[in-house]
N, C-alpha and C. Protein backbone atom coordinates (compact mmCIF):
# COMPACT_ATOMS: atom_id res chain seq x y z
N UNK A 1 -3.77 -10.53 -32.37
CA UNK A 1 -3.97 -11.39 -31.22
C UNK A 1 -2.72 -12.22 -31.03
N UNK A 2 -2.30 -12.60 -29.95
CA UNK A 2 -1.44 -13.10 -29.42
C UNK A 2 -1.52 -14.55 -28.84
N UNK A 3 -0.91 -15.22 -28.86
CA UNK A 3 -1.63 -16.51 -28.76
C UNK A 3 -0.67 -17.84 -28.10
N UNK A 4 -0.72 -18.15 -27.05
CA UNK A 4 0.21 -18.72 -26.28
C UNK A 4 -0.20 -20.10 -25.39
N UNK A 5 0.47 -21.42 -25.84
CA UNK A 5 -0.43 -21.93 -24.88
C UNK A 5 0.48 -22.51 -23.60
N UNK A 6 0.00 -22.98 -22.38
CA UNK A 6 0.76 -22.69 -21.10
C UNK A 6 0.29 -24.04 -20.63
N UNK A 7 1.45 -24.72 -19.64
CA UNK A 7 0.63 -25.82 -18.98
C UNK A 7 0.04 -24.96 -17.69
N UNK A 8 -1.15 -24.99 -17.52
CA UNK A 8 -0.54 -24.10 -16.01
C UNK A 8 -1.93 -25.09 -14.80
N UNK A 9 -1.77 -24.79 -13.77
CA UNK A 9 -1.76 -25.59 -12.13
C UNK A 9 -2.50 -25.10 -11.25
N UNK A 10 -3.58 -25.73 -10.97
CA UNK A 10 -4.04 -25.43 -9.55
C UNK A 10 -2.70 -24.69 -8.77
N UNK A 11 -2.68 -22.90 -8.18
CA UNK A 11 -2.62 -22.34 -7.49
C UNK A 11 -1.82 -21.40 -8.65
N UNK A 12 -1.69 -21.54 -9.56
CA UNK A 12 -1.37 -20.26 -10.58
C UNK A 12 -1.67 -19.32 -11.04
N UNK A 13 -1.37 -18.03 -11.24
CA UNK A 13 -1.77 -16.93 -11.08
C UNK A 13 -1.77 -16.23 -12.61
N UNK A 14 -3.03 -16.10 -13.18
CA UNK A 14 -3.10 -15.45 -14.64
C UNK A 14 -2.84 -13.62 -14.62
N UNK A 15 -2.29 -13.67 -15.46
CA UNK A 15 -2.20 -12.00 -15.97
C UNK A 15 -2.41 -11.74 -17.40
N UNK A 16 -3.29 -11.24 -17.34
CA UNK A 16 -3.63 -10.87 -18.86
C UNK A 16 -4.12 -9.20 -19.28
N UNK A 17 -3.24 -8.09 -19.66
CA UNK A 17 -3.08 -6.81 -19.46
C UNK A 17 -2.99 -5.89 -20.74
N UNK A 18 -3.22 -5.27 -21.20
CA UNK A 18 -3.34 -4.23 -22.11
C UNK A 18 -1.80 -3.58 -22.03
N UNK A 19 -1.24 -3.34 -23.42
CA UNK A 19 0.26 -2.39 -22.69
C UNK A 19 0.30 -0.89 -22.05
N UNK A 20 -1.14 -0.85 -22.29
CA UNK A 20 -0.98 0.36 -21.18
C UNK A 20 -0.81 0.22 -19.73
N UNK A 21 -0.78 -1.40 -19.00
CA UNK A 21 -0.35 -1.38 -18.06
C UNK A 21 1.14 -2.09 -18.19
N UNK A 22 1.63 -2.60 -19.25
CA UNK A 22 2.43 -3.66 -19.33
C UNK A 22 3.73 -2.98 -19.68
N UNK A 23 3.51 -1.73 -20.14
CA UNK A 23 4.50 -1.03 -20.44
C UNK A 23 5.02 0.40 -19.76
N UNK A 24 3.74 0.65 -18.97
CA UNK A 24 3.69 1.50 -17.98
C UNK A 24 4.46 0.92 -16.74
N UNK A 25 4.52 0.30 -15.85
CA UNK A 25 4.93 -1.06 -15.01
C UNK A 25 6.00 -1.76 -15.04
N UNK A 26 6.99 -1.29 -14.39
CA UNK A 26 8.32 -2.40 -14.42
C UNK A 26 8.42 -4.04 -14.45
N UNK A 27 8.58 -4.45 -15.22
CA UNK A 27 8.20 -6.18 -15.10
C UNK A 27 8.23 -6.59 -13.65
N UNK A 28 9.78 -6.33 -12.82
CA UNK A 28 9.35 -6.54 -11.07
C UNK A 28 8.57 -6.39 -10.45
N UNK A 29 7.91 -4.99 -10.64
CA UNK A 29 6.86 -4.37 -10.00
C UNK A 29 5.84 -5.21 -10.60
N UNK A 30 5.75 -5.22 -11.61
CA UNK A 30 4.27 -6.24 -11.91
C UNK A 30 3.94 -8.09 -11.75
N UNK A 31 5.43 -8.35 -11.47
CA UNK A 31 5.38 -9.24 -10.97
C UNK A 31 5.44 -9.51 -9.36
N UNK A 32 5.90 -8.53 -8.64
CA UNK A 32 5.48 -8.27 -6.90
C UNK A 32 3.90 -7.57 -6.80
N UNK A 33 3.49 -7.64 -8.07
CA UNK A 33 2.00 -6.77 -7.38
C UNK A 33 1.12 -8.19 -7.84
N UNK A 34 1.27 -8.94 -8.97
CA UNK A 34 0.35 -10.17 -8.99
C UNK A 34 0.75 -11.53 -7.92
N UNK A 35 1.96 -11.47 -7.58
CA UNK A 35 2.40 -12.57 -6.35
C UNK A 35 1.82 -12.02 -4.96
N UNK A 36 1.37 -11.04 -5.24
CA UNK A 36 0.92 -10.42 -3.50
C UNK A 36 -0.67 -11.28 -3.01
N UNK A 37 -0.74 -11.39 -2.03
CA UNK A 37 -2.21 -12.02 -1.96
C UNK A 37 -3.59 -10.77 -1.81
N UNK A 38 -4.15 -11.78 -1.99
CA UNK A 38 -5.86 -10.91 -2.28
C UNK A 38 -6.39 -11.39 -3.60
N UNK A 39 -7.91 -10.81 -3.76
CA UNK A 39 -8.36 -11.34 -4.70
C UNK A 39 -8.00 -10.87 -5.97
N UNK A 40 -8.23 -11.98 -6.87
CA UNK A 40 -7.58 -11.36 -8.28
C UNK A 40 -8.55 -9.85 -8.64
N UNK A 41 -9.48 -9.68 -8.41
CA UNK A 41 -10.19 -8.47 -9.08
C UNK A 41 -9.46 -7.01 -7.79
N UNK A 42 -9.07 -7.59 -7.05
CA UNK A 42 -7.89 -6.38 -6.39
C UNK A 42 -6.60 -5.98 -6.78
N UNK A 43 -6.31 -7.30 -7.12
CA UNK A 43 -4.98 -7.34 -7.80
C UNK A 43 -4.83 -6.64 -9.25
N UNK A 44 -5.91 -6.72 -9.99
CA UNK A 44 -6.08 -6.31 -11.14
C UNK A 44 -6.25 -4.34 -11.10
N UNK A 45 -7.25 -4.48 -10.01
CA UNK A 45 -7.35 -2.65 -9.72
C UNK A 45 -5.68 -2.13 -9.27
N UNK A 46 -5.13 -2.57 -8.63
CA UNK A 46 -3.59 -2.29 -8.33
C UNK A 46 -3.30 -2.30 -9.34
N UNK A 47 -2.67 -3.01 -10.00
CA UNK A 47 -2.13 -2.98 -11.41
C UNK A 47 -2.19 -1.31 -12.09
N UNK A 48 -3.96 -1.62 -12.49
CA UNK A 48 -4.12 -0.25 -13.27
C UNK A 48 -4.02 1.04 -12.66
N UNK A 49 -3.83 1.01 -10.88
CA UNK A 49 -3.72 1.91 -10.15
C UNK A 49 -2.23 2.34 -10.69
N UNK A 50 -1.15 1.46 -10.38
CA UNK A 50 0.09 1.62 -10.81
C UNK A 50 0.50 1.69 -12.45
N UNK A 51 0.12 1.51 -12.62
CA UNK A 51 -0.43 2.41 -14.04
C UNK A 51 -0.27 3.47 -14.15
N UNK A 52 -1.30 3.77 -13.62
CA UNK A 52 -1.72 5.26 -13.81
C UNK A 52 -0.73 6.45 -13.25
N UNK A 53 -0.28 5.34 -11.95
CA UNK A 53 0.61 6.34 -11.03
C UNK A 53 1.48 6.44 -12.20
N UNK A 54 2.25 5.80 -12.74
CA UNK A 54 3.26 5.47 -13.49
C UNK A 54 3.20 6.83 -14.54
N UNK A 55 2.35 7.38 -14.89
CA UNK A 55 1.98 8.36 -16.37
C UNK A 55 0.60 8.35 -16.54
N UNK A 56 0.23 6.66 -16.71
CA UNK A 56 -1.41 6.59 -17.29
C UNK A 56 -1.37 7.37 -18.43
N UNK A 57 -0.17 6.85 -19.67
CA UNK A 57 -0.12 7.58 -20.94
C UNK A 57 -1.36 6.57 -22.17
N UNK A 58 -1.41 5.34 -21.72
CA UNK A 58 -2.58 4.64 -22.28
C UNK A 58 -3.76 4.14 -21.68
N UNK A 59 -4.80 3.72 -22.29
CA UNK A 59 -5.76 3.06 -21.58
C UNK A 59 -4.92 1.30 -20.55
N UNK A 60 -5.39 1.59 -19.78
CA UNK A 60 -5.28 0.45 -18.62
C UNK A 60 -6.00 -0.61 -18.33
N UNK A 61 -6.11 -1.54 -18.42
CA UNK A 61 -6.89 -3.05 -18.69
C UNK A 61 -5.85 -4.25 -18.42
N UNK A 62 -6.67 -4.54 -16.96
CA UNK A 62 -5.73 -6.09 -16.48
C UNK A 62 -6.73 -7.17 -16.10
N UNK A 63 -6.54 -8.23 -16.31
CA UNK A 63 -7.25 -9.42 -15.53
C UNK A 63 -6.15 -10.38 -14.85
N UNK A 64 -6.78 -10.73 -13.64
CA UNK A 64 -6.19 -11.82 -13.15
C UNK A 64 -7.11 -13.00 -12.73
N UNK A 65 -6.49 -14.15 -13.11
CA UNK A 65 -7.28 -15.24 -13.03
C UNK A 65 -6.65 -16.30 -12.41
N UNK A 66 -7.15 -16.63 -11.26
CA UNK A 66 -6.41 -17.72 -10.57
C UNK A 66 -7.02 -19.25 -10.38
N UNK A 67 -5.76 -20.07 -10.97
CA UNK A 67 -6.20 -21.35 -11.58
C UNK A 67 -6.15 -22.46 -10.16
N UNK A 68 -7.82 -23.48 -10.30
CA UNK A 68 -8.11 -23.85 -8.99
C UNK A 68 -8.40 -25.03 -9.86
């Protein structure tokens, strides 16, 4: 487990991902696909969509959680 702690802000955007998407996924690309708007549980299906496009050589698992 990994373990990190963050100040983080009303309108901030969580990512929390398995490396099968994290390593699949160009850091840019995964950072232009969680800055995009929509809801986080869309944002999260993108992710593992691009994933997959990517190889989908591991299992795929993202959350996004946006801080209010």
């Amino acid at each position: 487990i990994d373990r990190l702690e963050l100040d983080l802000r009303a309108g901030d955007r969580l990512l929390l991902c398995t490396d099968g998407v994290s390593n699949a996924v160009q850091p840019a690309d995964l950072t232009a696909i969680v800055r995009q708007g929509g809801a986080p549980g869309d944002i999260a299906r993108h992710l593992c969509e691009a994933a997959d496009a990517a190889g989908g050589f591991d299992n795929s698992t993202a959350v996004v959680i946006d801080i209010t």
